[in-house]
Protein backbone atom coordinates (compact mmCIF):
# COMPACT_ATOMS: atom_id res chain seq x y z
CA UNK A 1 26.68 58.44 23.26
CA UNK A 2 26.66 60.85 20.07
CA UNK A 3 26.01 59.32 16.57
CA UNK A 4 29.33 60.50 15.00
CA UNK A 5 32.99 61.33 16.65
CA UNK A 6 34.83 63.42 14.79
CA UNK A 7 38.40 63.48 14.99
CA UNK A 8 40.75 66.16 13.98
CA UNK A 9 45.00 65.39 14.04
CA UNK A 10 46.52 68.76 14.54
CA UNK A 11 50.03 69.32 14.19
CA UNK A 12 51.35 73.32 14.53
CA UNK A 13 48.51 74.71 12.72
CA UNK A 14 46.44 76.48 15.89
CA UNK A 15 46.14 79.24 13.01
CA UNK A 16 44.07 77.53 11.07
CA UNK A 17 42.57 75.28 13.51
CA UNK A 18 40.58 77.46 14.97
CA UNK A 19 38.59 78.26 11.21
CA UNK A 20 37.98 74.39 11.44
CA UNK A 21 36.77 74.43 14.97
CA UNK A 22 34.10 76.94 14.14
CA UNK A 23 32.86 75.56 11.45
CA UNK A 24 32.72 72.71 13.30
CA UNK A 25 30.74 74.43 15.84
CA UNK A 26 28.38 76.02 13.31
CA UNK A 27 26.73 72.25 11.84
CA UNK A 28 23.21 72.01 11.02
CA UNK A 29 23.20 68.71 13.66
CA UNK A 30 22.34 69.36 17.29
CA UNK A 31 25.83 69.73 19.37
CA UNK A 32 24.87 66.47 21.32
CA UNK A 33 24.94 64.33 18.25
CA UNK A 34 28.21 64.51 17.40
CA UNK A 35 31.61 64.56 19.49
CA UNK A 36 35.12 66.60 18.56
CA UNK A 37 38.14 64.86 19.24
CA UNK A 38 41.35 67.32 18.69
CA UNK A 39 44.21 64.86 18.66
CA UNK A 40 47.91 67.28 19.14
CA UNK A 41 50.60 65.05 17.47
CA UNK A 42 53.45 66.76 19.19
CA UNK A 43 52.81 70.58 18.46
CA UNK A 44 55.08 73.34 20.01
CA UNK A 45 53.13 76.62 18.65
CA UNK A 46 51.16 76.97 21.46
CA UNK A 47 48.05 74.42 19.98
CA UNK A 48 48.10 72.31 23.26
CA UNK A 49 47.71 75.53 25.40
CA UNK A 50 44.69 77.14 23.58
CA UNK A 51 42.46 73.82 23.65
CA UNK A 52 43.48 73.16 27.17
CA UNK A 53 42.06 76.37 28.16
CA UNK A 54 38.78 75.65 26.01
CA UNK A 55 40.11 78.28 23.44
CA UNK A 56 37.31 76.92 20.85
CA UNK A 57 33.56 77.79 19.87
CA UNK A 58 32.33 74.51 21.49
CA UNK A 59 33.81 71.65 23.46
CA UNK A 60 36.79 69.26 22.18
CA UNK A 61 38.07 66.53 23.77
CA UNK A 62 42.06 66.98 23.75
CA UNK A 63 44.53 64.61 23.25
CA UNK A 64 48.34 65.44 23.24
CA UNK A 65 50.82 63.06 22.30
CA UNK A 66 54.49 62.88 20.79
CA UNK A 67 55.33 63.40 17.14
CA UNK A 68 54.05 60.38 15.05
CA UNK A 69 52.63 61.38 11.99
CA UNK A 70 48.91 61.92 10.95
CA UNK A 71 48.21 58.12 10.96
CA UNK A 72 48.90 57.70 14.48
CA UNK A 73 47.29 60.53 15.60
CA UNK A 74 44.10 59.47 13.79
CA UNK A 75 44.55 55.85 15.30
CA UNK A 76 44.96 57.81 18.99
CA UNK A 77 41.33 59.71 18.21
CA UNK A 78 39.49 56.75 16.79
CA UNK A 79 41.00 54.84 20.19
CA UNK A 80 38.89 57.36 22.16
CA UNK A 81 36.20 58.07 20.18
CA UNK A 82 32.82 57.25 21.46
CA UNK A 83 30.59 57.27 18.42
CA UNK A 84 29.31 54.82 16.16
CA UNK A 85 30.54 56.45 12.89
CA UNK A 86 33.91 58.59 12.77
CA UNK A 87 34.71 61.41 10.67
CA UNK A 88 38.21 61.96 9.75
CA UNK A 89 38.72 65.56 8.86
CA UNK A 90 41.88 67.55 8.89
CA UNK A 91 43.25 70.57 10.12
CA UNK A 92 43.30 72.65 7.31
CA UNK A 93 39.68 71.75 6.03
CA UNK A 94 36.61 73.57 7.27
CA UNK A 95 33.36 72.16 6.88
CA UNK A 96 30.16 73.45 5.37
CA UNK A 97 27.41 73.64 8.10
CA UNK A 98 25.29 70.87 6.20
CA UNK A 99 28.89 68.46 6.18
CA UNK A 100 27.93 66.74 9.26
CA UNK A 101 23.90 65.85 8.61
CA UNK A 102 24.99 64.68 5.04
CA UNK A 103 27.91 62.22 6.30
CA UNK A 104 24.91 60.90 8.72
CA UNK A 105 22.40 60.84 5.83
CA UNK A 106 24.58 58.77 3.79
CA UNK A 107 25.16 56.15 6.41
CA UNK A 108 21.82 55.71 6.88
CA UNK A 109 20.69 55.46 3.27
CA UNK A 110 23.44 52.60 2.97
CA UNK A 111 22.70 49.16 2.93
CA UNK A 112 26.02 47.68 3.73
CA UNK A 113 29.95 48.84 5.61
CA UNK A 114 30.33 51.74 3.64
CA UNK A 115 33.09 54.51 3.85
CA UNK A 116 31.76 58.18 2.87
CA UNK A 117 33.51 60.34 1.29
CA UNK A 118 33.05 64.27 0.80
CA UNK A 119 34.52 66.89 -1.47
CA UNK A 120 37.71 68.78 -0.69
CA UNK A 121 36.50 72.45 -2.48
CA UNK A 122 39.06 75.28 -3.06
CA UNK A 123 38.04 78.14 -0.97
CA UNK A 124 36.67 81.29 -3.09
CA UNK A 125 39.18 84.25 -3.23
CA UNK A 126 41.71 81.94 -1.72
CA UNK A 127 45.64 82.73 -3.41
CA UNK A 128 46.75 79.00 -4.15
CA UNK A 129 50.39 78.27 -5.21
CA UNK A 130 50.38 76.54 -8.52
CA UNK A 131 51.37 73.09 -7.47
CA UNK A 132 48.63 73.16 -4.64
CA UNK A 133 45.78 75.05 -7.67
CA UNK A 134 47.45 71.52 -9.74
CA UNK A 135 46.39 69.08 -6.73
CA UNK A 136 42.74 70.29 -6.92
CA UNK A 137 42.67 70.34 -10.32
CA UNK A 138 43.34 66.74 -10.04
CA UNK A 139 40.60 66.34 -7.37
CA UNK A 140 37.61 68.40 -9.59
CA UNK A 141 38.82 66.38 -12.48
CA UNK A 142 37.95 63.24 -10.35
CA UNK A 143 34.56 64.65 -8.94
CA UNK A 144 33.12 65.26 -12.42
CA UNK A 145 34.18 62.10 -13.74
CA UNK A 146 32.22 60.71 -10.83
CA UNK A 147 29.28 63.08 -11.31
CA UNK A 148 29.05 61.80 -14.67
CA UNK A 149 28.81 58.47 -13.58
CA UNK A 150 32.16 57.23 -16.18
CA UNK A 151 32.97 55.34 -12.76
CA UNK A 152 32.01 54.79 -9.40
CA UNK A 153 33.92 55.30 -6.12
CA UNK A 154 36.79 53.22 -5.31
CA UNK A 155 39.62 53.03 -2.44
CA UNK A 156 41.72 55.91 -4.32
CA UNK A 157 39.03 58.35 -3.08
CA UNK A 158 39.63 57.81 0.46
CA UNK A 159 41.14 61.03 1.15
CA UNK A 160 41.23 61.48 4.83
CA UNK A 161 40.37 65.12 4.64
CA UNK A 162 36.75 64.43 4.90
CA UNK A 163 35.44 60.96 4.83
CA UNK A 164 33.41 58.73 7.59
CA UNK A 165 33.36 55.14 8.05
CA UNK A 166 31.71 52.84 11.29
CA UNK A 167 34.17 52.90 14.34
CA UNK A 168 33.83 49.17 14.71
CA UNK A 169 34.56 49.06 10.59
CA UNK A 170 37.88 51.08 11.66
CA UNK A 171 38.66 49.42 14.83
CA UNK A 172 38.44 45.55 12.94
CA UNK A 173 40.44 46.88 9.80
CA UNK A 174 43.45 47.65 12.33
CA UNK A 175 43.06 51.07 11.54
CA UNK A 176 45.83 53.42 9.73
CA UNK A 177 49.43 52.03 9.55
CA UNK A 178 51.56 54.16 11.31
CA UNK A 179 54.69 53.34 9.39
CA UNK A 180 53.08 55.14 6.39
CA UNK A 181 53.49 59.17 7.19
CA UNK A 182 52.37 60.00 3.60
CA UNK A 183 49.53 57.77 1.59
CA UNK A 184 48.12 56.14 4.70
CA UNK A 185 44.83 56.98 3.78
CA UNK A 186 44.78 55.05 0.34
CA UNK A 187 46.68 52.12 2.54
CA UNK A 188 43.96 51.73 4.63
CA UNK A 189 41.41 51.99 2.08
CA UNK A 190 43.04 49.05 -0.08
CA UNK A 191 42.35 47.15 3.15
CA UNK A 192 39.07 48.14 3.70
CA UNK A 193 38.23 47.35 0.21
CA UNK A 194 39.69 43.64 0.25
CA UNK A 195 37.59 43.04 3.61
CA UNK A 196 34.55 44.25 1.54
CA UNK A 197 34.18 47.51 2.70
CA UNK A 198 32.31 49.98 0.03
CA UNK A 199 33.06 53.20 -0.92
CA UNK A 200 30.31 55.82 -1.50
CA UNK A 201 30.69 59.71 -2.36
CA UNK A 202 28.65 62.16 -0.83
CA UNK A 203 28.68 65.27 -3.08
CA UNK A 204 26.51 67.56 -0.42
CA UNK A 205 29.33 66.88 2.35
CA UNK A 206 31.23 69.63 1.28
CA UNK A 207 34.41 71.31 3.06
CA UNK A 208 36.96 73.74 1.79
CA UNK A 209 40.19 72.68 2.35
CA UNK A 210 42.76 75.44 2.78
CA UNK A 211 46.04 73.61 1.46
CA UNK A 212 49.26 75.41 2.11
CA UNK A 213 52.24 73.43 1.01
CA UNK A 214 55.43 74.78 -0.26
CA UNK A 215 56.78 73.65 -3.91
CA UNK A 216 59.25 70.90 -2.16
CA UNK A 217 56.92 69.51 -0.22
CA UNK A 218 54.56 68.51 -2.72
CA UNK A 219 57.61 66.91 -5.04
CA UNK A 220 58.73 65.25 -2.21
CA UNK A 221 55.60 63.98 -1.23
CA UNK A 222 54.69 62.76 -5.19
CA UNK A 223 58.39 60.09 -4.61
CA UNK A 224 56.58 59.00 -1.14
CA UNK A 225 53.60 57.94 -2.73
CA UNK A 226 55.61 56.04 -5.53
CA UNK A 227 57.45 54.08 -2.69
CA UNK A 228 54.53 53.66 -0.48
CA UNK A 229 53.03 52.23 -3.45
CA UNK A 230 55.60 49.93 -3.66
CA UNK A 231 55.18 49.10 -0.41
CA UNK A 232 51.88 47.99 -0.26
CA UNK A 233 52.59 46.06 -3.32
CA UNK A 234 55.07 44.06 -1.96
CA UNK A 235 54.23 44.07 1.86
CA UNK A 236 50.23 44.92 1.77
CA UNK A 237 49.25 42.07 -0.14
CA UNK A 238 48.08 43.90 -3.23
CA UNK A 239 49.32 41.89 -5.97
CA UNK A 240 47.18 44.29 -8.40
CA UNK A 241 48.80 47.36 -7.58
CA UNK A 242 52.37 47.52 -10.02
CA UNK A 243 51.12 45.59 -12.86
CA UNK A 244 47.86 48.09 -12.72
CA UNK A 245 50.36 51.18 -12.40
CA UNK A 246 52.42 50.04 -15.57
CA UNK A 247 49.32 49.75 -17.26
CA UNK A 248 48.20 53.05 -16.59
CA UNK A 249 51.41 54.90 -17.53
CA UNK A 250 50.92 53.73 -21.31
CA UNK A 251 47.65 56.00 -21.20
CA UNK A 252 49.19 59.41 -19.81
CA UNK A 253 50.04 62.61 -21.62
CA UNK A 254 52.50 61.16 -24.59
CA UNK A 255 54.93 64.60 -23.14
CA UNK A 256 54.68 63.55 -20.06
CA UNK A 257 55.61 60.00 -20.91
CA UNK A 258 58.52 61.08 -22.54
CA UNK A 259 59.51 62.98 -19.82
CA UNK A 260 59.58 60.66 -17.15
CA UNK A 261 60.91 57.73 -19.12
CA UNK A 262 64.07 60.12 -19.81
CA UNK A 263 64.20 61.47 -16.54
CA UNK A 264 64.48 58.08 -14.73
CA UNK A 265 66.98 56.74 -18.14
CA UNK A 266 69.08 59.66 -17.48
CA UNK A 267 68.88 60.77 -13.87
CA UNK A 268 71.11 64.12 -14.55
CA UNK A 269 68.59 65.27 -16.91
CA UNK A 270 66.11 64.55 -14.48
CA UNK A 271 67.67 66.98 -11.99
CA UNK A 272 68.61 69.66 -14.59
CA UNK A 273 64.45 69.70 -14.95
CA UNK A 274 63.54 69.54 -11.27
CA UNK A 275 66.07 72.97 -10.64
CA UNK A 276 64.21 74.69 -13.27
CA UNK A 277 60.49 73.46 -13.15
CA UNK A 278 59.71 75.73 -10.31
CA UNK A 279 61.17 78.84 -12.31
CA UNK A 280 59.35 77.77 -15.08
CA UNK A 281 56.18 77.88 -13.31
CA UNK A 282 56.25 80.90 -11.31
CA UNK A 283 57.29 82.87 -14.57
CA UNK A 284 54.39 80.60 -16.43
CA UNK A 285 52.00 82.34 -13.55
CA UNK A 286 53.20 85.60 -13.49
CA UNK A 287 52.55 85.88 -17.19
CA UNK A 288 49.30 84.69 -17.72
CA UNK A 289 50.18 81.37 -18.95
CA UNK A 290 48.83 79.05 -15.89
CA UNK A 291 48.03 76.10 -18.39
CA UNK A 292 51.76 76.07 -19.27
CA UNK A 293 52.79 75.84 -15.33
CA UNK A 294 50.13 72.95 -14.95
CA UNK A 295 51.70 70.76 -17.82
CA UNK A 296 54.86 71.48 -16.55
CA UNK A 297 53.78 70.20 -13.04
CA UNK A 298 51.99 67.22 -14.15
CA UNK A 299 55.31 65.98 -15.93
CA UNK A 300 56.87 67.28 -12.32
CA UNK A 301 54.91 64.85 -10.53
CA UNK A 302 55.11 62.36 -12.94
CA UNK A 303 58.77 61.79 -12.27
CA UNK A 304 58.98 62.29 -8.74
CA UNK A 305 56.08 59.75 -8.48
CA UNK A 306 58.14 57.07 -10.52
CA UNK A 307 61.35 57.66 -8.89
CA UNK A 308 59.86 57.23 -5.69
CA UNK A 309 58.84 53.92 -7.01
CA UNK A 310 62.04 52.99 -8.88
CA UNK A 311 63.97 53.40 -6.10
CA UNK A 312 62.22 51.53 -3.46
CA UNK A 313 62.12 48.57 -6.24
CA UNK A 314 65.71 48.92 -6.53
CA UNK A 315 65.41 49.81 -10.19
CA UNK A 316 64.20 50.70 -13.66
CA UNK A 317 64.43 46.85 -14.41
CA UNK A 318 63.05 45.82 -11.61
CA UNK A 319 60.15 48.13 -12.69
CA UNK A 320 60.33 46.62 -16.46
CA UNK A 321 59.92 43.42 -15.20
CA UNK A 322 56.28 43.62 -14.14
CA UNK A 323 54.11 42.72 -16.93
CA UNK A 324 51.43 45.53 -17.59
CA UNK A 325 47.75 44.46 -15.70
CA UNK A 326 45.25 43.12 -18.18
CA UNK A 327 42.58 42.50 -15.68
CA UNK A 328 39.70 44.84 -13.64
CA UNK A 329 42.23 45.74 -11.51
CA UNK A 330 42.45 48.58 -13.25
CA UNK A 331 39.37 50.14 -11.85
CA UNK A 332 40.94 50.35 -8.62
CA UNK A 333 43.25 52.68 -10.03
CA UNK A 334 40.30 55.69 -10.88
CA UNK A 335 40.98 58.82 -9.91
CA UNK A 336 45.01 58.73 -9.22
CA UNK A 337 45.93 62.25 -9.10
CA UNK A 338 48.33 61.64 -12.19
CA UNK A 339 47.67 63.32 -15.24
């Protein structure tokens, strides 16, 4: 039985795949001590095909299923994983060869459940679109405020790209919710967190993840985590979660404040700025004026985010009606990727 399983949900990506796969198959740890579990959630380009014909640098085990989203497709790998720890990483985030032995090292050093979570680094030399260079912005801004020690690890770092937990952790935690296909990561953390669970950061468990999104995809996928925020406020039992997320929008940007608050007042003008954002910030790029494009994208995300969440309340009164959090709560909240 290896040590660690780790398990990879694949969706059309055999391109990049295959980069994970050998970094996979270049770790520091012995091959027996770990497992690869290559979960196919309904690809068509040919993914299913390659690992079937052991198209890889080392062994996978293969699992092919129909389209469900990345939370089922985790759920099917954990379900078949044999190893005491799993490590969730994606399929468009290679690993350093030292990732494995420090996910392991940091298990062992802990004295209690603990989820481990590694780095998400921008690849050297790699082109990024702005709104993708703006996500991992957000990220490095979170890993030096945790390098400085102004706070410690919390649920809102459980990014699934690269983080381990104990299989019997996942198994009695229910494991991801499948009706979340965006933000079921942080769902699942939330959970682990109110059974107790801690949350560690493991700085030398580094991986490069190679993000390729296009501009509508990341807007759209800001308004799913609003609603999915929402959600777990009102379904998930996390009573914390709106109260703490009115609180926190009295501390952003004062021009991104503004612009949200008009933007959901006056939805037209909210659309007039969506159709030109993305202008905005290619010509931003183009002329050597990146930190423009950035600000612009924050207050992007800013209202697609609260949107999201207005509309799956029903409202901006519905929204009003929460009284701000005044409690520790507030600490669960480190680290959103909301500037």
């Amino acid at each position: 039985m290896p040590a660690l399983s780790i398990v990879v949900p694949t969706y059309n990506r055999w391109g990049q795949l295959t980069a994970v796969l050998d970094g996979l198959a270049a770790q520091t740890v012995p091959a027996e001590e770990f497992e690869v579990v290559v979960v196919s959630d309904g690809s068509s380009d040919g993914t299913d095909d390659h690992l079937r014909a052991g198209r890889s640098k080392r062994p996978v085990v293969f699992v092919s299923q129909e389209n469900n989203g990345p939370a089922a497709a985790r759920n099917t790998g954990a379900a078949v994983a044999s190893g005491e720890l799993i490590l969730f990483i994606d399929d468009d985030v290679v690993a350093e060869p030292e990732c494995v032995a420090a996910h392991l090292s940091a298990h062992e050093r802990a004295n209690e459940s603990t989820v481990v979570i590694g780095p998400l680094l921008t690849p050297e030399r790699l082109p990024l679109t702005p709104w993708v260079a703006w996500e991992q912005r957000m990220l490095y801004k979170q890993y030096d405020a945790m390098a400085r020690g102004d706070w410690a690890p919390t649920a809102r770092q459980f990014y699934t790209g690269n983080a381990s937990l104990e299989r019997e952790v996942f198994a009695r935690s229910g494991g991801f919710n499948p009706a979340f296909r965006r933000g079921e990561d942080v769902e699942l953390a939330y959970r682990l967190h109110t059974a107790g669970v801690a949350f560690a950061f493991a700085f030398d468990a580094r991986a490069f993840h190679h993000a390729e999104r296009t501009y509508r995809s990341w807007q759209s996928n800001a308004s799913a985590y609003g609603r999915n925020d929402v959600m777990m406020w009102r379904d998930g039992n996390q009573d914390w979660l709106l109260p703490t997320v009115r609180a926190e929008f009295g501390r952003r940007n004062p021009l991104t404040k503004a612009y949200t608050t008009a933007g959901l007042r006056f939805p037209s003008l909210g659309r007039l700025g969506d159709r030109l954002a993305e202008r905005v910030v290619l010509s931003s790029e183009r002329i050597g004026l990146s930190s423009v494009g950035q600000r612009v994208l924050s207050a992007v995300y800013n209202l697609s985010y609260y949107q999201g969440l207005v509309d799956e309340l029903g409202g901006r009164e519905a929204l009003r009606a929460i009284a701000p959090s005044e409690v520790a709560g507030l600490d669960m909240f480190k680290g959103a990727a909301l500037d």
